[in-house]
C-alpha atoms as a PDB file:
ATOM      1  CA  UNK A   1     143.990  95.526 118.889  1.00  0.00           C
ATOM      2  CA  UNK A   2     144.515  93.750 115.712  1.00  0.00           C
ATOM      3  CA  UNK A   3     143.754  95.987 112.483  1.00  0.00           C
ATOM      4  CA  UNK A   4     141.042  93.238 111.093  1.00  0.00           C
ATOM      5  CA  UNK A   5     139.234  94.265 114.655  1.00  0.00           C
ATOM      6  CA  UNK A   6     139.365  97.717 114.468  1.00  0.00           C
ATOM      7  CA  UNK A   7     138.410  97.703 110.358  1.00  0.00           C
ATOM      8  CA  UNK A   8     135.610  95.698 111.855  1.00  0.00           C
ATOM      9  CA  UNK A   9     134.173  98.191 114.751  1.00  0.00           C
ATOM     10  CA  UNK A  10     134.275 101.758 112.207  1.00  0.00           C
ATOM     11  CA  UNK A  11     132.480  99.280 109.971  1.00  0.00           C
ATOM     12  CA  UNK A  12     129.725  98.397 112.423  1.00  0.00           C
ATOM     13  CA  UNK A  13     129.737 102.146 114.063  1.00  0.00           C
ATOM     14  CA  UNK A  14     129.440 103.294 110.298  1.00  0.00           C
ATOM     15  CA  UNK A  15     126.269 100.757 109.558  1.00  0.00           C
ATOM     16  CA  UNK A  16     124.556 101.420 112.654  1.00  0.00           C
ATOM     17  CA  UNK A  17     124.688 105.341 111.880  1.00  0.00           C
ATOM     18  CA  UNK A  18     123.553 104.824 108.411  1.00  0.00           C
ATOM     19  CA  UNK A  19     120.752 102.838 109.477  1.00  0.00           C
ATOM     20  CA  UNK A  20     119.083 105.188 111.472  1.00  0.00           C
ATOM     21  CA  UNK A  21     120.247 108.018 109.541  1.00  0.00           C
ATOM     22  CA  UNK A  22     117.245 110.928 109.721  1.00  0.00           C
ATOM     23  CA  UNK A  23     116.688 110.587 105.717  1.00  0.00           C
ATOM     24  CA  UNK A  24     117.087 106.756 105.337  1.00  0.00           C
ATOM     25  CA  UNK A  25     114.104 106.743 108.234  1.00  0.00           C
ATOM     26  CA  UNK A  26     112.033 109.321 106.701  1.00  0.00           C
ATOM     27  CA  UNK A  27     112.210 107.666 103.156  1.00  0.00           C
ATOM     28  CA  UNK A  28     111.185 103.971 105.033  1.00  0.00           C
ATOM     29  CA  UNK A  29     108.273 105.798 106.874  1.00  0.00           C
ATOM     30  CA  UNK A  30     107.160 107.733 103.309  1.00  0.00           C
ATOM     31  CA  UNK A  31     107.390 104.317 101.547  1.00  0.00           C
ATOM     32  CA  UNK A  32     105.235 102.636 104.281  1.00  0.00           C
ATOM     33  CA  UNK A  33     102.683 104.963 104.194  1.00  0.00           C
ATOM     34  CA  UNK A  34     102.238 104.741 100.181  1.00  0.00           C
ATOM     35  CA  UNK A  35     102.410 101.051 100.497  1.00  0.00           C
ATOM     36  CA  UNK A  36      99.448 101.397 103.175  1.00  0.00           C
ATOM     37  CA  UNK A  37      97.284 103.936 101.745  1.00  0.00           C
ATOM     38  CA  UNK A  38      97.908 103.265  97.836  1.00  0.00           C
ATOM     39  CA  UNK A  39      97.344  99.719  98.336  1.00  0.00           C
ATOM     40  CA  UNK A  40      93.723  99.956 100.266  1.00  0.00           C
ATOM     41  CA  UNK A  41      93.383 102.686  97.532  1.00  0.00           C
ATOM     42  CA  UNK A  42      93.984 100.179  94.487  1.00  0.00           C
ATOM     43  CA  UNK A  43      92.346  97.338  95.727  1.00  0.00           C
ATOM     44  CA  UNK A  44      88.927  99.298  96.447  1.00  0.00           C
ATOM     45  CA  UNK A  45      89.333 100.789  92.941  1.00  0.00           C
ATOM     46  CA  UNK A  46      90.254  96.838  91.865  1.00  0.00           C
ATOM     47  CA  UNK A  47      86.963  95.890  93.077  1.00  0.00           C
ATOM     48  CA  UNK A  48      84.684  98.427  92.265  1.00  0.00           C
ATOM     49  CA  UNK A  49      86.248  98.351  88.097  1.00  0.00           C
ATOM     50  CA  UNK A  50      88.483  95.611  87.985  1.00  0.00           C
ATOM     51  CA  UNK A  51      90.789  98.866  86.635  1.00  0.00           C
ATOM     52  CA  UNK A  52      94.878  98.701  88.062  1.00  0.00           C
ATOM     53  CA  UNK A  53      96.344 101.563  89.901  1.00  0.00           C
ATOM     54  CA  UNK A  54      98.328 102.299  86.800  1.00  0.00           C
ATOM     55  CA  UNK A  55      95.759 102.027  84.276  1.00  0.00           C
ATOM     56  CA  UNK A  56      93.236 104.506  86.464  1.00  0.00           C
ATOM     57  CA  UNK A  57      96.035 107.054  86.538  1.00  0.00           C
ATOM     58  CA  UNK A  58      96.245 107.072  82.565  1.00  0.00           C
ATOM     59  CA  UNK A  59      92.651 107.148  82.437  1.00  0.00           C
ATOM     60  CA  UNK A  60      92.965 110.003  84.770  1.00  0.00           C
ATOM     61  CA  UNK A  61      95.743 112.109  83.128  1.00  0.00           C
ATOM     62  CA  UNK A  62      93.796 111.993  79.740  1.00  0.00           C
ATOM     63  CA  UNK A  63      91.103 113.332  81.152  1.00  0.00           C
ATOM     64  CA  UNK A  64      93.109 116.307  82.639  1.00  0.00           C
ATOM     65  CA  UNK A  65      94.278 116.966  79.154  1.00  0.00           C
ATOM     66  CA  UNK A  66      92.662 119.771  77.066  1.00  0.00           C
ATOM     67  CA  UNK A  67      89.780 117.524  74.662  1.00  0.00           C
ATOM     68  CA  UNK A  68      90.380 114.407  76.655  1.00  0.00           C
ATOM     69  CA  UNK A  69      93.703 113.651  74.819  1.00  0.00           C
ATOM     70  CA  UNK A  70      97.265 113.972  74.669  1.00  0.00           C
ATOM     71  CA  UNK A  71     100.260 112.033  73.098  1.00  0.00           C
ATOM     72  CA  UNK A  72     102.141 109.032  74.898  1.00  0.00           C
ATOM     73  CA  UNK A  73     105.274 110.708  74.892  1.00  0.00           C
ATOM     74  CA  UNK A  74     103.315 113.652  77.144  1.00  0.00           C
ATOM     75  CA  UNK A  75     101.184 111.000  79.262  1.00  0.00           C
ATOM     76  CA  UNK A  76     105.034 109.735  80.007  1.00  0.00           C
ATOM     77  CA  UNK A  77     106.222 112.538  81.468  1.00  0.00           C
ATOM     78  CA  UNK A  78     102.814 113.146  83.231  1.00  0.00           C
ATOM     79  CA  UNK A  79     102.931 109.663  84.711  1.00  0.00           C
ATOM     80  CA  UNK A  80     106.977 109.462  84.835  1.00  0.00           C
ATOM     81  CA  UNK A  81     106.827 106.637  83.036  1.00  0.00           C
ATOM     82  CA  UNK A  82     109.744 104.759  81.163  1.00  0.00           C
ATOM     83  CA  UNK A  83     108.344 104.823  76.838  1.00  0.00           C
ATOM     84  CA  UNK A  84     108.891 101.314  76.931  1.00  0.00           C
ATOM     85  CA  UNK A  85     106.654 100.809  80.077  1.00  0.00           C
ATOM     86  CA  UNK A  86     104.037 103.058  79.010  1.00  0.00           C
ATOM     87  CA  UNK A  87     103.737 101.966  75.509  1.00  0.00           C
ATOM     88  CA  UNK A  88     103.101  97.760  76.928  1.00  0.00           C
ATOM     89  CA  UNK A  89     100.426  99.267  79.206  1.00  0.00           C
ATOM     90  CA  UNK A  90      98.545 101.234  76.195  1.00  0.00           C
ATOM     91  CA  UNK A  91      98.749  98.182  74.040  1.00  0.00           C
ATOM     92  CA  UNK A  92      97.219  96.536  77.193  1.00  0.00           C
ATOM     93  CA  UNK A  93      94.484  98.979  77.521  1.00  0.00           C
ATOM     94  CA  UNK A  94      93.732 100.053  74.090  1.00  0.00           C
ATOM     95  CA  UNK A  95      93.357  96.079  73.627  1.00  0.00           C
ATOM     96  CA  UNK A  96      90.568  95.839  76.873  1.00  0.00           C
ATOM     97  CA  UNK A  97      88.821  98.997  74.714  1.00  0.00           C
ATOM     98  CA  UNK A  98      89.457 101.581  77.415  1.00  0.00           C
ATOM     99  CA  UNK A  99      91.460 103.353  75.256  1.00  0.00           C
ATOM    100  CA  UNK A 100      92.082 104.523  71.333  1.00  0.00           C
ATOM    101  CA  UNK A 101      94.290 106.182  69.456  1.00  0.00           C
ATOM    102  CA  UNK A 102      93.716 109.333  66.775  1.00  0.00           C
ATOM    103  CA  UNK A 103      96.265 110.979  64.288  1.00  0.00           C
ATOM    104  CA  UNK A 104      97.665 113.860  65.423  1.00  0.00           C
ATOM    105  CA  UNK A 105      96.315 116.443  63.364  1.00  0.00           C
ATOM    106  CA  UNK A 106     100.050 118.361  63.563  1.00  0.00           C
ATOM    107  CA  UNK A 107     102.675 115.373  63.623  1.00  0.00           C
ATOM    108  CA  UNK A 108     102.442 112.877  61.536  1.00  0.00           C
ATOM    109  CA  UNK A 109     104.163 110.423  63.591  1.00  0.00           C
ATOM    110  CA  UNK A 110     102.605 110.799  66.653  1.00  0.00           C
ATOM    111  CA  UNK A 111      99.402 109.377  67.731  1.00  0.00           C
ATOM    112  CA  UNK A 112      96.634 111.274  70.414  1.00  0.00           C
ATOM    113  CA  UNK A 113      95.410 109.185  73.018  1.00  0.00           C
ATOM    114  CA  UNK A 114      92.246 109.132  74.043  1.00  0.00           C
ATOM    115  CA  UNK A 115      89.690 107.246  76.872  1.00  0.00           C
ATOM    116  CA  UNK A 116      86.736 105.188  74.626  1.00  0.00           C
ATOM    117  CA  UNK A 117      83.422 105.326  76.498  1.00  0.00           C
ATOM    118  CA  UNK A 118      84.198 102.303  78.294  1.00  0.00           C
ATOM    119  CA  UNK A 119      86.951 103.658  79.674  1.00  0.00           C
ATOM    120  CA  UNK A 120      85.837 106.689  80.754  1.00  0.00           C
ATOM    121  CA  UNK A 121      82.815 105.039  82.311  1.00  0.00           C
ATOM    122  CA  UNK A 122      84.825 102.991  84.503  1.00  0.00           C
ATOM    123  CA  UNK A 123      87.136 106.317  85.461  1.00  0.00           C
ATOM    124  CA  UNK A 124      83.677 107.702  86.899  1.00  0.00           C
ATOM    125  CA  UNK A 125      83.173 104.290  88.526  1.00  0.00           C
ATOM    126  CA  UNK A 126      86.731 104.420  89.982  1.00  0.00           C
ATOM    127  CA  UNK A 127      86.590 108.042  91.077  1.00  0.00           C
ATOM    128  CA  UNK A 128      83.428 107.221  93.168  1.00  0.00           C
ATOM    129  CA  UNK A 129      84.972 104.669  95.357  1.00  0.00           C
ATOM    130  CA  UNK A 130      88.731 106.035  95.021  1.00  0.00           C
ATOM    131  CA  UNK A 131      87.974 109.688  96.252  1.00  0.00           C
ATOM    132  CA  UNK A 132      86.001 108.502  99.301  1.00  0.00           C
ATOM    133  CA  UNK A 133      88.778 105.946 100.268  1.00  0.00           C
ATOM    134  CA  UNK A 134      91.786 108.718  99.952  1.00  0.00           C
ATOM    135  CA  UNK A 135      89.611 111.387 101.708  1.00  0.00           C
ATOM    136  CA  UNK A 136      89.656 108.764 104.400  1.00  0.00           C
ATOM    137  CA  UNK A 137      92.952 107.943 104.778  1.00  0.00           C
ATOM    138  CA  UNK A 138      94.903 111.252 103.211  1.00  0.00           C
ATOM    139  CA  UNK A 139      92.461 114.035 104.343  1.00  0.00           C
ATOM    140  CA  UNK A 140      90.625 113.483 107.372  1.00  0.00           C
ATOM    141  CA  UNK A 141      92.802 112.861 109.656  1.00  0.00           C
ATOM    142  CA  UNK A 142      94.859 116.805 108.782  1.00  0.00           C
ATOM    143  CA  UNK A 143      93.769 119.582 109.992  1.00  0.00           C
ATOM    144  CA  UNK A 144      93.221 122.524 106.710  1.00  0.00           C
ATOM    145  CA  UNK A 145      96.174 123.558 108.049  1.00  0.00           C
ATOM    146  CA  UNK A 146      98.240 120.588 107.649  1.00  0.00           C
ATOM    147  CA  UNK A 147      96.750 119.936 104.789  1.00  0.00           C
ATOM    148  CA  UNK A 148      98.199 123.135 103.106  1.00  0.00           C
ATOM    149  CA  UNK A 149     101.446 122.434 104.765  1.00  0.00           C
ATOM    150  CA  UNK A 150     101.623 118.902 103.456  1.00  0.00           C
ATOM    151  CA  UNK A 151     100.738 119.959  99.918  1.00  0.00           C
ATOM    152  CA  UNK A 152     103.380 122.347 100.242  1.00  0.00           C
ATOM    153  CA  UNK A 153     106.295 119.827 101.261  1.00  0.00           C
ATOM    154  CA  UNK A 154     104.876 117.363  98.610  1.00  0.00           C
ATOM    155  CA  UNK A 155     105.510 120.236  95.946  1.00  0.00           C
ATOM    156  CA  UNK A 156     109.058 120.714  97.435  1.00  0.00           C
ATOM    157  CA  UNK A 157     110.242 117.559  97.353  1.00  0.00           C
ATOM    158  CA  UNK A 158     108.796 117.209  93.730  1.00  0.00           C
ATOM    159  CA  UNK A 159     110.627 120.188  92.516  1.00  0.00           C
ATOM    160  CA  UNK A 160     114.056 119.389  94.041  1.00  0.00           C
ATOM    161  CA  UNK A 161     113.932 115.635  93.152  1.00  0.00           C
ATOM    162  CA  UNK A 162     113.444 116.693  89.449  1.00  0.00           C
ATOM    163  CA  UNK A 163     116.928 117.957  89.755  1.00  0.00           C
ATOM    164  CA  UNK A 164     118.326 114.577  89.690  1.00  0.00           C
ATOM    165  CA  UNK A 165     120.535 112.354  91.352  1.00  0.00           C
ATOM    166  CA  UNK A 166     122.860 113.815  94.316  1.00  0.00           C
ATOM    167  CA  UNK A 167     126.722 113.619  93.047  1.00  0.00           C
ATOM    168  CA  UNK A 168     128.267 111.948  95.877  1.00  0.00           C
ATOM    169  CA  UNK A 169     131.689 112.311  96.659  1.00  0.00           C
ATOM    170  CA  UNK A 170     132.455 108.602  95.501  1.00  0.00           C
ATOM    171  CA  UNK A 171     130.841 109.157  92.194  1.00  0.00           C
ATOM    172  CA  UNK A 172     132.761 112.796  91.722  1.00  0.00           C
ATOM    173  CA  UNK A 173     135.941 111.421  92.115  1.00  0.00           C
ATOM    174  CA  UNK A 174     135.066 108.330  90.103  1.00  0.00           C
ATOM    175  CA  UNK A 175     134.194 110.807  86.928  1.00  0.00           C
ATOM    176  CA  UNK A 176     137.213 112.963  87.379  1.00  0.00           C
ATOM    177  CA  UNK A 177     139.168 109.506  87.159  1.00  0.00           C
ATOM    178  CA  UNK A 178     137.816 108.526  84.213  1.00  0.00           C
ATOM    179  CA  UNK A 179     138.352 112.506  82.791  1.00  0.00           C
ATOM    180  CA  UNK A 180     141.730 112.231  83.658  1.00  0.00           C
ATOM    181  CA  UNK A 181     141.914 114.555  86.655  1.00  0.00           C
ATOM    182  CA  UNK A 182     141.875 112.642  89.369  1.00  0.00           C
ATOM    183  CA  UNK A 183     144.812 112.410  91.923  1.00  0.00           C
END
């Protein structure tokens, strides 16, 4: 057999392993069911306030935060939101008066964020058809039990994926050659 042919088959046997690889299908099935349940979720929230998915989960977050406020570079990490991402959507919402900004009474260049009546009248409006639409979809069909077991494995996967990205052989070797001490 020519080498171009058998180059060819370990690249198909390769593919075809990757492609049903247990991770790669457990990532496709976790993305399909956010895409499925946070979209029903953010267009019944979209109808009942008009609010986005993003702009109900600021809304949200502030009102988690001791006094109803916090400072961007906090409601960032809360949200894990890039500064430069965050910062257009609070222009955004501070602009459709849902949200305003204070001082900070300890920083002088910081500002604390805060919902305006508006917006935290249309977090109540959200929260009354978001939490029976999720409690739908998320909760009733888990037993307690499952419940507590996914909340568990959600937690997990939270805490190890704040590690960050996996160092792969390809990239190891590729930073040793760059150091100087590669082969």
């Amino acid at each position: 057999m020519a080498p171009g042919r058998i180059r060819d088959r370990c690249v198909v046997r390769f593919k075809n392993e990757l492609l049903n690889d247990e991770a790669v299908v457990l990532y496709g099935d976790i993305l399909r069911l956010t895409d499925v349940i946070g979209g029903r979720s953010e267009r019944t929230m979209r109808e009942a306030t008009g609010l986005i998915g993003s702009e109900f989960e600021v809304l949200l977050r502030l009102a988690r935060h001791p006094q109803n406020r916090t400072t961007s570079a906090r409601l960032a990490e809360d949200l894990s939101f890039t500064s430069g991402g965050l910062t257009r959507l609070i222009a955004r919402m501070e602009e459709a008066g849902l949200l305003a900004r204070h001082p900070h009474p300890d920083d002088r260049r910081a500002a604390l964020l805060e919902a305006t009546p508006k917006g935290r009248e249309l977090l109540g409006r959200a929260l009354a058809a978001h939490v029976p639409q999720i409690t739908a979809d998320l909760l009733e069909p888990l037993t307690p039990i499952e419940r507590l077991i996914l909340r568990e494995l959600v937690n997990k996967l939270t805490a190890h994926g704040a590690r960050g990205a996996v160092q792969g052989p390809a990239r190891v070797r590729a930073a040793g050659d760059r150091a100087g001490t590669g082969p």
